[in-house]
N, C-alpha and C. Protein backbone atom coordinates (compact mmCIF):
# COMPACT_ATOMS: atom_id res chain seq x y z
N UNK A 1 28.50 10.66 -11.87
CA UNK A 1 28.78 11.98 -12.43
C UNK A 1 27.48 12.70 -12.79
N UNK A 2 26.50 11.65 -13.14
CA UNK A 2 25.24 12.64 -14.13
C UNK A 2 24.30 13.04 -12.69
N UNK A 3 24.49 12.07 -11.73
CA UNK A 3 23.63 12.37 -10.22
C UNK A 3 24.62 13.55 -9.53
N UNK A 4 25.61 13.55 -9.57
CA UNK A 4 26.43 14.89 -9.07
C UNK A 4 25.86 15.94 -9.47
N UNK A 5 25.90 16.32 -10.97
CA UNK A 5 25.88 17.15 -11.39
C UNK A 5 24.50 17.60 -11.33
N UNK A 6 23.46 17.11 -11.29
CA UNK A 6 22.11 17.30 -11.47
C UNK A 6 21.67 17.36 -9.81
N UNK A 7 22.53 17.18 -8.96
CA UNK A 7 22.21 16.94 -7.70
C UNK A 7 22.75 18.77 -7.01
N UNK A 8 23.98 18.69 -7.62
CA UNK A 8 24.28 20.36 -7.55
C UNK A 8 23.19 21.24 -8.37
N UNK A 9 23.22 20.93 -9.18
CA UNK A 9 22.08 22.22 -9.79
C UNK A 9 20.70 22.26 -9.67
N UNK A 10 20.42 20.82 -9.27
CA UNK A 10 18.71 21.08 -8.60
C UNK A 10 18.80 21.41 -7.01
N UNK A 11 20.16 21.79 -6.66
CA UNK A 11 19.83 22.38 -4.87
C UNK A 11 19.85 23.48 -5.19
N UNK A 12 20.37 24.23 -6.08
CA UNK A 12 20.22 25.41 -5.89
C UNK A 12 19.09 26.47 -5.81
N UNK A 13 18.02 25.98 -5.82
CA UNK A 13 17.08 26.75 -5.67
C UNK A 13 15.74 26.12 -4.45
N UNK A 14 16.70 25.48 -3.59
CA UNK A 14 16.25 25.34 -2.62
C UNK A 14 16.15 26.01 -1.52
N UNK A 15 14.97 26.76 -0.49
CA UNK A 15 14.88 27.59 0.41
C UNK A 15 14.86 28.92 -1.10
N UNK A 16 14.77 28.89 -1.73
CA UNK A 16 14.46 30.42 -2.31
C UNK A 16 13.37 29.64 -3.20
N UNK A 17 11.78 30.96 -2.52
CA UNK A 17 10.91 30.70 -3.02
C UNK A 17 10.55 31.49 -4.28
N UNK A 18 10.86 32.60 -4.30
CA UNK A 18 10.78 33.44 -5.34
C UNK A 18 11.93 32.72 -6.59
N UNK A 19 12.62 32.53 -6.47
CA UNK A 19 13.45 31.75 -7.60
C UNK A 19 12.23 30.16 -8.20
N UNK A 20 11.99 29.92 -7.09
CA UNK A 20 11.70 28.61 -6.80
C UNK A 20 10.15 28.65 -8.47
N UNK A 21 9.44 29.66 -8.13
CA UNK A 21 8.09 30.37 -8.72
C UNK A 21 8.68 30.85 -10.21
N UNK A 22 9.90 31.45 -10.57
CA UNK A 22 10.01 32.29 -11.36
C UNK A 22 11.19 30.93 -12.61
N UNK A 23 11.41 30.07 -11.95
CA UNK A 23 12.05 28.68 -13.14
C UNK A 23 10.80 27.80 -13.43
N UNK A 24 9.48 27.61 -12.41
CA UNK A 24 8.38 27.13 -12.43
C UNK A 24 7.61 27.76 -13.66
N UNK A 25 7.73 29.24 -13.75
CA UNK A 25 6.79 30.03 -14.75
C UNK A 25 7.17 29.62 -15.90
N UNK A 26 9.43 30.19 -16.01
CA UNK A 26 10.00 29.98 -16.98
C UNK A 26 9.76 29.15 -17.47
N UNK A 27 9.71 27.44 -17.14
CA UNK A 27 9.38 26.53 -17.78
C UNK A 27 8.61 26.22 -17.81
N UNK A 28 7.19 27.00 -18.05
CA UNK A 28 5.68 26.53 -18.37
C UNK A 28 5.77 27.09 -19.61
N UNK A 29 6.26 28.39 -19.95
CA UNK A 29 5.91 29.58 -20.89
C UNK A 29 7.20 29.74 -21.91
N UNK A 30 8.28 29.15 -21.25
CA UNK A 30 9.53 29.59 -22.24
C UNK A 30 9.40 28.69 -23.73
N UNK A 31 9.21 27.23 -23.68
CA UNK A 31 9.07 26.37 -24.60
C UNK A 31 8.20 26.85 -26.10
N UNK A 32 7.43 27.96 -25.72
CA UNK A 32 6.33 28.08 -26.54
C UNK A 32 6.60 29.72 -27.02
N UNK A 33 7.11 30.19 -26.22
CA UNK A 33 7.78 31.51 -26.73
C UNK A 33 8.76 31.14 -27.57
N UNK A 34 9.81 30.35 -27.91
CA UNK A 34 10.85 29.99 -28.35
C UNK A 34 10.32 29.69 -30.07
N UNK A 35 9.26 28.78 -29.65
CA UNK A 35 8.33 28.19 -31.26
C UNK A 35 7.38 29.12 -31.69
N UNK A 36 6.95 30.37 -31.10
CA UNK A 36 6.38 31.09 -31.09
C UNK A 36 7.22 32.68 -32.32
N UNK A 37 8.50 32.51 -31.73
CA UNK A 37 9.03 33.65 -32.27
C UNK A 37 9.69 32.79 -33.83
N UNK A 38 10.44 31.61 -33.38
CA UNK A 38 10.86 31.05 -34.72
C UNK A 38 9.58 30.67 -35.70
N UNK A 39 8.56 31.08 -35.15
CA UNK A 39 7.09 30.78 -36.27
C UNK A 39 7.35 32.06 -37.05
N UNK A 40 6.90 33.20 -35.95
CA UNK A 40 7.26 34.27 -36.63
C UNK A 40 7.91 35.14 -37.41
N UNK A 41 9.32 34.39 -37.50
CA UNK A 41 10.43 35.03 -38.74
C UNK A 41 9.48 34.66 -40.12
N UNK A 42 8.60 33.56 -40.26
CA UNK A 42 8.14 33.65 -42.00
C UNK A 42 7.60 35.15 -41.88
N UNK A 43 6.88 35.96 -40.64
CA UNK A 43 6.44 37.02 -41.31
C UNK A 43 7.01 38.17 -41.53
N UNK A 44 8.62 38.00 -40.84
CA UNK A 44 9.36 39.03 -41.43
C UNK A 44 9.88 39.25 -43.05
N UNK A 45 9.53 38.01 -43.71
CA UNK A 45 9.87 37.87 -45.26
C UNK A 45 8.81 39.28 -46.01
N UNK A 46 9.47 39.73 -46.61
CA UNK A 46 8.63 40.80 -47.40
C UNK A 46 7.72 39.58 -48.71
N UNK A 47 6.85 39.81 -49.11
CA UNK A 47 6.21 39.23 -50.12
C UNK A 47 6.91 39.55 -51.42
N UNK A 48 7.36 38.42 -51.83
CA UNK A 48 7.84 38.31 -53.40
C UNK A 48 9.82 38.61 -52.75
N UNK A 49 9.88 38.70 -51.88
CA UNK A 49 11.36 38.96 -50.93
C UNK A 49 12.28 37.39 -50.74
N UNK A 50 13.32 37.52 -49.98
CA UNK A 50 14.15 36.51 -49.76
C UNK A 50 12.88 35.51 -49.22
N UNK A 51 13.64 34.59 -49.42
CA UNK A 51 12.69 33.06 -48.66
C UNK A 51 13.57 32.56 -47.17
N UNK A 52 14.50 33.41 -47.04
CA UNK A 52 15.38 32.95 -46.03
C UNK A 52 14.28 32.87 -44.23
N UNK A 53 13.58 34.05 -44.15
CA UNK A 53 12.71 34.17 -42.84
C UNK A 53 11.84 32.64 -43.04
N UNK A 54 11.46 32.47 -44.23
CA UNK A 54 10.31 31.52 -44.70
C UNK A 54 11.02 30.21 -44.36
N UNK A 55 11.95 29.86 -44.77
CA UNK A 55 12.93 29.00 -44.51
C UNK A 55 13.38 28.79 -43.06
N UNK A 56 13.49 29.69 -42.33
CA UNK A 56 14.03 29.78 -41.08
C UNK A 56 13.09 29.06 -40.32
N UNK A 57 11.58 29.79 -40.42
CA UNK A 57 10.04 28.99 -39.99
C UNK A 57 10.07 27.77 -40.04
N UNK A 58 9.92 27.43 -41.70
CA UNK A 58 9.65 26.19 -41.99
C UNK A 58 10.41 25.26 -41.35
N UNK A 59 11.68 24.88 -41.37
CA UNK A 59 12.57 24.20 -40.98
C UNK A 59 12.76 24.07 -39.42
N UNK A 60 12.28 25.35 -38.62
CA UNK A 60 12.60 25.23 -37.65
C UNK A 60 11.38 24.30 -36.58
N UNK A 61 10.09 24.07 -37.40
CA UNK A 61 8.65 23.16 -37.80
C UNK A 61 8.93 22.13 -37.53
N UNK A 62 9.77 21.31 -38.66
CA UNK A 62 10.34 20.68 -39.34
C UNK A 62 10.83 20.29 -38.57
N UNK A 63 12.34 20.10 -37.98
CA UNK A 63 13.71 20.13 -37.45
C UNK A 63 12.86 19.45 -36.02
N UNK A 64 11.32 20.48 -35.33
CA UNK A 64 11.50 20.02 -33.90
C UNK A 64 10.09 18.60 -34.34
N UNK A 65 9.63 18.37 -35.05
CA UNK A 65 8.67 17.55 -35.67
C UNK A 65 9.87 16.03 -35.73
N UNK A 66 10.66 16.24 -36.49
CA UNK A 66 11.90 15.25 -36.72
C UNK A 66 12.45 14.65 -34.87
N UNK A 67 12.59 15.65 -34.67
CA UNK A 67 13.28 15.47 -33.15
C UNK A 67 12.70 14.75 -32.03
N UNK A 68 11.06 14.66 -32.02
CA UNK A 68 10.37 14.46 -31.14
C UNK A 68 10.16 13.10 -31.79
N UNK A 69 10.33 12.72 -33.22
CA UNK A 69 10.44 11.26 -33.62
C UNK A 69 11.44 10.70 -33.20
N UNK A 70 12.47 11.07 -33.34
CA UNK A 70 13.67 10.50 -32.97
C UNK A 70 13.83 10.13 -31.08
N UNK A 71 13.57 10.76 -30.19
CA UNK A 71 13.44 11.01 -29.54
C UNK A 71 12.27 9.86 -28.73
N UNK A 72 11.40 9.59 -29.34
CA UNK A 72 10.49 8.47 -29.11
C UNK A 72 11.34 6.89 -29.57
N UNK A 73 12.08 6.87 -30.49
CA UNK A 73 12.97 5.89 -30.95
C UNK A 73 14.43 5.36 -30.24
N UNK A 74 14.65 6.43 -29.64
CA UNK A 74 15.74 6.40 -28.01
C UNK A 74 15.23 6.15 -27.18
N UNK A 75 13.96 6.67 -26.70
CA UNK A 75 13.46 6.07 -25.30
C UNK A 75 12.84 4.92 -25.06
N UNK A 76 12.54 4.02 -26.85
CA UNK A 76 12.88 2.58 -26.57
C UNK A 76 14.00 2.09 -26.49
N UNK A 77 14.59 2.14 -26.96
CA UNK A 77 16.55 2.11 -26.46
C UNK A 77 16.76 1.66 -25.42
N UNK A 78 16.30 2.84 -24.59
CA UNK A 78 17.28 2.95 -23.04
C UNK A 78 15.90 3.76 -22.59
N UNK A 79 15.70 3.08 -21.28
CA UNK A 79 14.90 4.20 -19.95
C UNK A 79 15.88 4.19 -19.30
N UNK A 80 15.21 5.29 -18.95
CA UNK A 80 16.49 6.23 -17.96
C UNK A 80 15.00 6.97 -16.71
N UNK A 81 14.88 6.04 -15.31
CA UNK A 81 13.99 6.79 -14.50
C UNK A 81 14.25 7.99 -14.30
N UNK A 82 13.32 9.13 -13.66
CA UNK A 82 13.13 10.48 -13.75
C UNK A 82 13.91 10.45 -12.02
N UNK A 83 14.30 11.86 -12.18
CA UNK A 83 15.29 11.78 -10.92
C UNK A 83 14.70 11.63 -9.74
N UNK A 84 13.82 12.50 -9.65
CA UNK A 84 12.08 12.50 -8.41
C UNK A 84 11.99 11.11 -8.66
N UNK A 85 11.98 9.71 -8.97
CA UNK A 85 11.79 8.48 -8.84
C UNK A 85 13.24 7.74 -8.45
N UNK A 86 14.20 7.94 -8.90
CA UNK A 86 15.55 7.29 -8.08
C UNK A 86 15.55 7.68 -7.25
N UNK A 87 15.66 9.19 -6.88
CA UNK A 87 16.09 9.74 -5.21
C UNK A 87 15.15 10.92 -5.25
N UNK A 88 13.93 10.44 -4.77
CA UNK A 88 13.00 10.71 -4.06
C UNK A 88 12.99 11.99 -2.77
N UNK A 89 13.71 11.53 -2.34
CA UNK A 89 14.24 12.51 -1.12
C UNK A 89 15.36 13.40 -1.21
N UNK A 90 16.07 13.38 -2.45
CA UNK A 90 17.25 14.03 -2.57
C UNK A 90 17.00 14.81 -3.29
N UNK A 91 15.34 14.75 -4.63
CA UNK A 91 15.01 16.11 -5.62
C UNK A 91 14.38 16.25 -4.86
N UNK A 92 14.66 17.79 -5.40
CA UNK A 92 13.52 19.16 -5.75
C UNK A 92 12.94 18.89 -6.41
N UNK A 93 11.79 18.94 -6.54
CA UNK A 93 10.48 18.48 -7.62
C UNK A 93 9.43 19.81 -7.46
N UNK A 94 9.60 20.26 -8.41
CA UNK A 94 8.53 21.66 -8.55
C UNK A 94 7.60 21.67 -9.28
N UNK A 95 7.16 20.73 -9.66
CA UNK A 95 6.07 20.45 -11.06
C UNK A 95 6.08 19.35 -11.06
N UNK A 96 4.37 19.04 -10.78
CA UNK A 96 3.87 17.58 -10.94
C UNK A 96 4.18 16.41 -12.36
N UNK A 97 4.98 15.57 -12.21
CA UNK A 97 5.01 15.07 -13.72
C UNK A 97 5.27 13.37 -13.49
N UNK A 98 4.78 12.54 -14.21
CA UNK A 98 4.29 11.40 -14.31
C UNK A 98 5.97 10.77 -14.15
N UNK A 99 5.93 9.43 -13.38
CA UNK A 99 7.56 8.81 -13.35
C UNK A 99 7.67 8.02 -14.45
N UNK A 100 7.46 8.47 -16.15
CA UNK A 100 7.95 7.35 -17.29
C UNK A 100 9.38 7.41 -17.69
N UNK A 101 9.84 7.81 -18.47
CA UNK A 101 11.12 7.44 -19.32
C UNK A 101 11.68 8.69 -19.02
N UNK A 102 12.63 9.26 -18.62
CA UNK A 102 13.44 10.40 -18.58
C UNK A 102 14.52 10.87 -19.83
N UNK A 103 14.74 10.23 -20.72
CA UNK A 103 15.93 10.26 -21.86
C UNK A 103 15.18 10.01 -23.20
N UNK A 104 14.74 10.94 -24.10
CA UNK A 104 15.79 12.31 -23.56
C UNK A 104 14.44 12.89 -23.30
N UNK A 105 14.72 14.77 -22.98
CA UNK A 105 14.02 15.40 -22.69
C UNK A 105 13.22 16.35 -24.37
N UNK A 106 11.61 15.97 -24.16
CA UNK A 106 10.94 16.40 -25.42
C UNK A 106 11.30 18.26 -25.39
N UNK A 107 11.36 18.71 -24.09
CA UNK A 107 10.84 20.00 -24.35
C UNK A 107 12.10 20.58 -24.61
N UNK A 108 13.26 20.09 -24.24
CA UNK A 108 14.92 20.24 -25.11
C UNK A 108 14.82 20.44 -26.02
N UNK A 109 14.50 18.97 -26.68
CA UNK A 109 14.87 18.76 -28.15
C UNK A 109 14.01 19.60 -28.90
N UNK A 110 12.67 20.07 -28.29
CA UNK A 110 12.07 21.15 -29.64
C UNK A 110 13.06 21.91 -29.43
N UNK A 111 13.36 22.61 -28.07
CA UNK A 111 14.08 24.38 -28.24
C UNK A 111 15.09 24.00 -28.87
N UNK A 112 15.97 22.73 -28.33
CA UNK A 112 17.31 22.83 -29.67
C UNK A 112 16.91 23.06 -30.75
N UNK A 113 16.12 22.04 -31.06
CA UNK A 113 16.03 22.01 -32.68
C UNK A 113 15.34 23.36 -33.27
N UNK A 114 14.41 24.20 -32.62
CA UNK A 114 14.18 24.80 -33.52
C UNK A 114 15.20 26.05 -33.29
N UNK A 115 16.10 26.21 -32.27
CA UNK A 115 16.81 27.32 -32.19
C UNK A 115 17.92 27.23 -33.02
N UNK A 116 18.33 25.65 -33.11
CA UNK A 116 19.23 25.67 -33.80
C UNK A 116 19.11 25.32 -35.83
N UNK A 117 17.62 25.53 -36.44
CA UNK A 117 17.51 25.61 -37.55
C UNK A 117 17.26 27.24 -37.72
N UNK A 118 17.03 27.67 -37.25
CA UNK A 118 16.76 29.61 -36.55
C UNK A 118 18.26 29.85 -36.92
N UNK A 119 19.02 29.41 -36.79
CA UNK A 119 20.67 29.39 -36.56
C UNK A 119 21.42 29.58 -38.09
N UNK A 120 20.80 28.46 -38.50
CA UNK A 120 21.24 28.39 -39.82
C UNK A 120 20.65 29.39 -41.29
N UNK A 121 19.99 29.88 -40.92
CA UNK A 121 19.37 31.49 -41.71
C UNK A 121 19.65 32.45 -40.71
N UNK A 122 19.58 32.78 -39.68
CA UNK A 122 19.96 33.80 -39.08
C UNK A 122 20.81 33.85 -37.54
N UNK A 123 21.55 34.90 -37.48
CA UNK A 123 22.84 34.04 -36.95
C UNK A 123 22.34 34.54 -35.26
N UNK A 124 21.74 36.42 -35.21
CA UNK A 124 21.67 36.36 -34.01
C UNK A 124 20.69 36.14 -33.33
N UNK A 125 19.69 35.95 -34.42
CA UNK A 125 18.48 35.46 -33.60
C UNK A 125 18.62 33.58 -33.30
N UNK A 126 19.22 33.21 -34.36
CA UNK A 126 19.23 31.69 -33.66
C UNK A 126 20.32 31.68 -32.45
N UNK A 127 21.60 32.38 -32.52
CA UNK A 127 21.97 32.26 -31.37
C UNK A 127 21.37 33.24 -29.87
N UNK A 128 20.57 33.83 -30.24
CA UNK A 128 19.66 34.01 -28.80
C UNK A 128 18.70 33.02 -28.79
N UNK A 129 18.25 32.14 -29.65
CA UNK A 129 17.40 31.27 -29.21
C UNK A 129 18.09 30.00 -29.06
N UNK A 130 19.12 29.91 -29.35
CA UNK A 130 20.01 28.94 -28.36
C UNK A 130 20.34 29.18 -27.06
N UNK A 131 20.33 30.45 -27.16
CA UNK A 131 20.51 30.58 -25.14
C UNK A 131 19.50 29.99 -24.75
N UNK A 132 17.87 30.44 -25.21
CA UNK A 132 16.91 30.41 -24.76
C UNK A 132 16.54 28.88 -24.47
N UNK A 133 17.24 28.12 -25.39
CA UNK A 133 17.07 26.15 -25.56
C UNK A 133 17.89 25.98 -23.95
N UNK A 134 18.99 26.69 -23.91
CA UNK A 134 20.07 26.16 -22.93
C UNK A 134 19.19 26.37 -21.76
N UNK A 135 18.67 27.12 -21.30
CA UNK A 135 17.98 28.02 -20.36
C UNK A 135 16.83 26.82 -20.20
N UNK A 136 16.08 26.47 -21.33
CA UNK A 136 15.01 25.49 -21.14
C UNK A 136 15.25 23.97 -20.86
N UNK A 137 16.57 23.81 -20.86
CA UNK A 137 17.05 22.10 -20.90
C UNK A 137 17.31 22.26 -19.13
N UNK A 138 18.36 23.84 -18.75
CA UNK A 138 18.45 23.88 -17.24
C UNK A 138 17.27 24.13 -16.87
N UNK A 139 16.34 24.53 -16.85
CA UNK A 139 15.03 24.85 -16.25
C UNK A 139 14.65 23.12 -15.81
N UNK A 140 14.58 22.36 -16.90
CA UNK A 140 14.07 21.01 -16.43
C UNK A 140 14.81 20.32 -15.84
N UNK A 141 15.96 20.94 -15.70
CA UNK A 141 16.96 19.87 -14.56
C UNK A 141 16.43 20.78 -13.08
N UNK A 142 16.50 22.25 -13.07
CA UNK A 142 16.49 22.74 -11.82
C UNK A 142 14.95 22.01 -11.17
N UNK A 143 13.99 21.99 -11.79
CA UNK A 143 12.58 21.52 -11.63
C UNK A 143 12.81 20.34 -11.03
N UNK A 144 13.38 19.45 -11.77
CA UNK A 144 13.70 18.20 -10.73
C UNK A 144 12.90 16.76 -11.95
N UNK A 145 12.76 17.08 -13.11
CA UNK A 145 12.15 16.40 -14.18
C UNK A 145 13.58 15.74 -15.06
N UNK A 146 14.48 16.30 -15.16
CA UNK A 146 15.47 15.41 -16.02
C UNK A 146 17.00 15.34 -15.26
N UNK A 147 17.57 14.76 -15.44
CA UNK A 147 19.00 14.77 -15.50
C UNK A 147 19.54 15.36 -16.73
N UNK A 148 21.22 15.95 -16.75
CA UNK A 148 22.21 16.56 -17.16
C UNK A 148 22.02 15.43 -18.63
N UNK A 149 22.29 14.69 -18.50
CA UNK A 149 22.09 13.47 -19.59
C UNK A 149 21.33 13.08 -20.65
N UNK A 150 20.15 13.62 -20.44
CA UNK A 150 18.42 14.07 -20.80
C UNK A 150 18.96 15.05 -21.77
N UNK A 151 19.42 15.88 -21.00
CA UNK A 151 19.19 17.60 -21.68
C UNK A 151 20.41 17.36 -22.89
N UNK A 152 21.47 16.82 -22.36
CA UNK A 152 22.90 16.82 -23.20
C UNK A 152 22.36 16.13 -24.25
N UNK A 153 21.83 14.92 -24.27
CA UNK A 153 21.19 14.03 -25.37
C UNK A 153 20.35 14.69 -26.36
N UNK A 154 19.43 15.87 -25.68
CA UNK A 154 18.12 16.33 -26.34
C UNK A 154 18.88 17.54 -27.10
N UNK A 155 20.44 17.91 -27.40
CA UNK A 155 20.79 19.05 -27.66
C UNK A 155 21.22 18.32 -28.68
N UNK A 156 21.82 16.90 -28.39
CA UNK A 156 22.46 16.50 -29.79
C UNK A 156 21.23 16.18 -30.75
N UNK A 157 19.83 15.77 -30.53
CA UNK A 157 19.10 15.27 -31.06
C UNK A 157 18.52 16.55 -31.78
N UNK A 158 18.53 17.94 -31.58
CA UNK A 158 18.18 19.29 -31.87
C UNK A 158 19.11 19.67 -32.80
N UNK A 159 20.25 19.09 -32.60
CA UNK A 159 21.41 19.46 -33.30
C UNK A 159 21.20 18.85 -34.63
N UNK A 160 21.14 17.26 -34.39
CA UNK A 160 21.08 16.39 -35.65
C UNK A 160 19.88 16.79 -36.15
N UNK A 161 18.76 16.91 -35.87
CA UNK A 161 17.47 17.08 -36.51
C UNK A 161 17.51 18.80 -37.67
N UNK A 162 17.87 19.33 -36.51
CA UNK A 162 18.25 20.87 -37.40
C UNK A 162 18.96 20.53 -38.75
N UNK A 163 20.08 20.05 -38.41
CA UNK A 163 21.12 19.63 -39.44
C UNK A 163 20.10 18.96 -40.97
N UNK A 164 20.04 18.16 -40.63
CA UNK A 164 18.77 17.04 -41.91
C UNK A 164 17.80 18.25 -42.49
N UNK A 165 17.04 18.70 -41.76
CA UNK A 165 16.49 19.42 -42.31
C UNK A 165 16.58 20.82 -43.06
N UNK A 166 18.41 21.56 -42.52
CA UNK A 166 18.65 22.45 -43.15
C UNK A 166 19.64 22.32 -44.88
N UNK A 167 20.15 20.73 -44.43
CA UNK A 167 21.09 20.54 -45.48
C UNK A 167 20.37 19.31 -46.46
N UNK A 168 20.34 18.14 -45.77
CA UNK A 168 19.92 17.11 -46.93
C UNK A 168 18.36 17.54 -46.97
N UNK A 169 17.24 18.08 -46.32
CA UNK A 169 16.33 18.02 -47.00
C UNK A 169 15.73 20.26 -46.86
N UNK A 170 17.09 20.65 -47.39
CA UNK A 170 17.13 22.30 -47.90
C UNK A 170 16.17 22.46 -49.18
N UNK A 171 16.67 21.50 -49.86
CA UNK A 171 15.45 21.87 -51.36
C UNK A 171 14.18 21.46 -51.50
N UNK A 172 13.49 20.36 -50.59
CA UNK A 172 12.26 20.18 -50.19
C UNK A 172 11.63 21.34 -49.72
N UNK A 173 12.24 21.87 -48.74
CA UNK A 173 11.90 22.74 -47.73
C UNK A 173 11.86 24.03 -48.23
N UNK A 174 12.64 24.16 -49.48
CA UNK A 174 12.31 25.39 -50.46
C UNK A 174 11.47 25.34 -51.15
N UNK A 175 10.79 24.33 -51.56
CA UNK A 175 9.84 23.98 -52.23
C UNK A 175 8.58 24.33 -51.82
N UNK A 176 8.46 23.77 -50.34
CA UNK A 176 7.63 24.03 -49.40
C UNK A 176 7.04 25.37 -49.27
N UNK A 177 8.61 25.78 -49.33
CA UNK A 177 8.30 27.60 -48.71
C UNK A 177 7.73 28.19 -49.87
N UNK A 178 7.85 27.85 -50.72
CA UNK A 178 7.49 29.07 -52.17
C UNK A 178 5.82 28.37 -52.35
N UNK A 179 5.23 27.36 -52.23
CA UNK A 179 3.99 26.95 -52.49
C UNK A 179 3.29 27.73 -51.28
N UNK A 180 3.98 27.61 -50.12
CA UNK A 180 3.09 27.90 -48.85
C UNK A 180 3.05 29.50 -48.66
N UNK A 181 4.00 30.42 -50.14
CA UNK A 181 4.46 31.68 -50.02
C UNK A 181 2.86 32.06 -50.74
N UNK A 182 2.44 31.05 -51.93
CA UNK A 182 1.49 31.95 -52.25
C UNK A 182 0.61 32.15 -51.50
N UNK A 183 0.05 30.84 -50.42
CA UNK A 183 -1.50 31.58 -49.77
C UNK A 183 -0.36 32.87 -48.96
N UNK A 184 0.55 32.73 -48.39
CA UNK A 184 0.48 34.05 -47.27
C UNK A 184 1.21 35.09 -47.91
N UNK A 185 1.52 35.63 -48.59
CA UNK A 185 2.36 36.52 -49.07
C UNK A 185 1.16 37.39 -49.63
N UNK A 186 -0.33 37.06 -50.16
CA UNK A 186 -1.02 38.12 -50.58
C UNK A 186 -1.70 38.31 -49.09
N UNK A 187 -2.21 37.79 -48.03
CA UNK A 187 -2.46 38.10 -46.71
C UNK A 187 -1.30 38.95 -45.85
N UNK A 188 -0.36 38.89 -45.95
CA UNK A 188 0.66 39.61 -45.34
C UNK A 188 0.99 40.95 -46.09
N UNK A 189 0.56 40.91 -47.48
CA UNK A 189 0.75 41.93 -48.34
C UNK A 189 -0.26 43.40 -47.75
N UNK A 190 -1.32 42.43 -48.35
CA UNK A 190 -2.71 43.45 -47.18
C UNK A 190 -2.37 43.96 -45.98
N UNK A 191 -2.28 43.00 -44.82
CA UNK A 191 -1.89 43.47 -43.80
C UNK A 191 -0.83 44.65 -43.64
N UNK A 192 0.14 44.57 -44.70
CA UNK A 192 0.91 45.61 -44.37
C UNK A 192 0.50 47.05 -44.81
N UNK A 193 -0.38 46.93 -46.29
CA UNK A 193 -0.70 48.04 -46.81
C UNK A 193 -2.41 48.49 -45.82
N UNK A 194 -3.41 48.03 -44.90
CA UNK A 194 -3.85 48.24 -44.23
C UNK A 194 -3.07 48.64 -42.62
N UNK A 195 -1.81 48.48 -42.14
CA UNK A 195 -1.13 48.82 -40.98
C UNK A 195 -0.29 50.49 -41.41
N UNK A 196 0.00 50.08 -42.79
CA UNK A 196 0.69 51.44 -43.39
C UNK A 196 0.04 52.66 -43.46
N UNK A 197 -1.75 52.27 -43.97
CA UNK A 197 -2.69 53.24 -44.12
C UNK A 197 -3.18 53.80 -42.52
N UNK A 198 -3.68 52.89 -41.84
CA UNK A 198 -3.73 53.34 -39.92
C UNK A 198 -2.81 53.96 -39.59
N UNK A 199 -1.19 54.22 -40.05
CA UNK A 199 -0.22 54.66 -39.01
C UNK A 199 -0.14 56.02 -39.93
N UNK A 200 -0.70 56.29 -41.41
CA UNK A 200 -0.74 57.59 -42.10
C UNK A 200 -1.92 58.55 -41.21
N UNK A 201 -3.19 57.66 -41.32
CA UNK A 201 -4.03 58.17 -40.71
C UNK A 201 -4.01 58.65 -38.94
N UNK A 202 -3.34 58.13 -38.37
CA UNK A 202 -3.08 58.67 -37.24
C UNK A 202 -1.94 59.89 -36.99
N UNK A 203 -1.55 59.87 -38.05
CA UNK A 203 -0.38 61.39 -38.37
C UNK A 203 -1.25 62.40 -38.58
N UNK A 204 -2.10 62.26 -39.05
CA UNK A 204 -3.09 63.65 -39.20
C UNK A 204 -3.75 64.48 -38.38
């Protein structure tokens, strides 16, 4: 079933080269846009404002830090070879990558996890960055780097990791946020009252 399924969705972008280039890019660049923007909600917090953006950050840090432990603790468990090493001739392989442990997939479990602690402070940005996880778990199956199994595993492991860190360890993580509020909240303060003064001055 898990070679079916991964066997249908890595043909599909076979004989199309422009597809072929543009899931290659996606999954060089998407992983880091994803941790990139959930970094960035702490700076939507106004200074001395909700801690919820701050929270959203932190946790979502957190959540994919947890995941990539866990995640090392399964793949002594169980190896699971990479599909380009069972059937050789049957993947698509679009990106050079070493034949170790396939289960689960690291670059999953960050986007789950941090899309889905993104989730739990804010509803539509974590659920667009759950598309964006889904999008990054198929990217590494279409590539020819994981199986269906990988990715399904690395969603629950994003899932559970989010979870821990939004509920049993919520008041750490508030803790966190309000110490780590003082260095940036007077730097972000500036910044805004120096961006406020440039956009007066260019009205004139």
């Amino acid at each position: 079933m898990d070679w079916s399924v991964f066997h249908a969705l890595n043909g599909l972008l076979r004989g199309d080269d422009g597809a072929q280039d543009a899931t290659v890019a996606f999954n060089a660049t998407a992983i880091f846009a994803l941790v990139a923007v959930a970094a960035a909600t702490w700076l939507f917090a106004r200074p001395g404002g909700s801690l919820r953006p701050k929270l959203a950050a932190l946790s979502a840090g957190l959540a994919a830090v947890i995941g990539l432990a866990l995640n090392s603790v399964l793949g002594q468990l169980w190896y699971h070879p990479r599909p380009f090493a069972t059937h050789p001739r049957q993947t698509l392989q679009l990106v050079h990558h070493a034949a170790d442990n396939s289960f689960p997939s690291d670059h999953a479990t960050v986007a789950f996890a941090v899309a889905f602690a993104v989730l739990a402070f804010h509803r539509r940005l974590g659920l667009l960055l759950v598309v964006g996880a889904v999008l990054v778990g198929l990217a590494r199956i279409l590539i020819g780097v994981h199986y269906p199994v990988d990715v399904a595993a690395s969603a629950l492991v994003g899932l559970a990791s989010a979870a821990l860190v939004t509920t049993a360890g919520r008041r750490y993580v508030e803790w966190a946020a309000r110490q780590a509020s003082r260095l940036s909240d007077p730097l972000v303060a500036a910044a805004t009252r120096r961006l406020a003064a440039a956009r007066r001055s260019a009205r004139r």
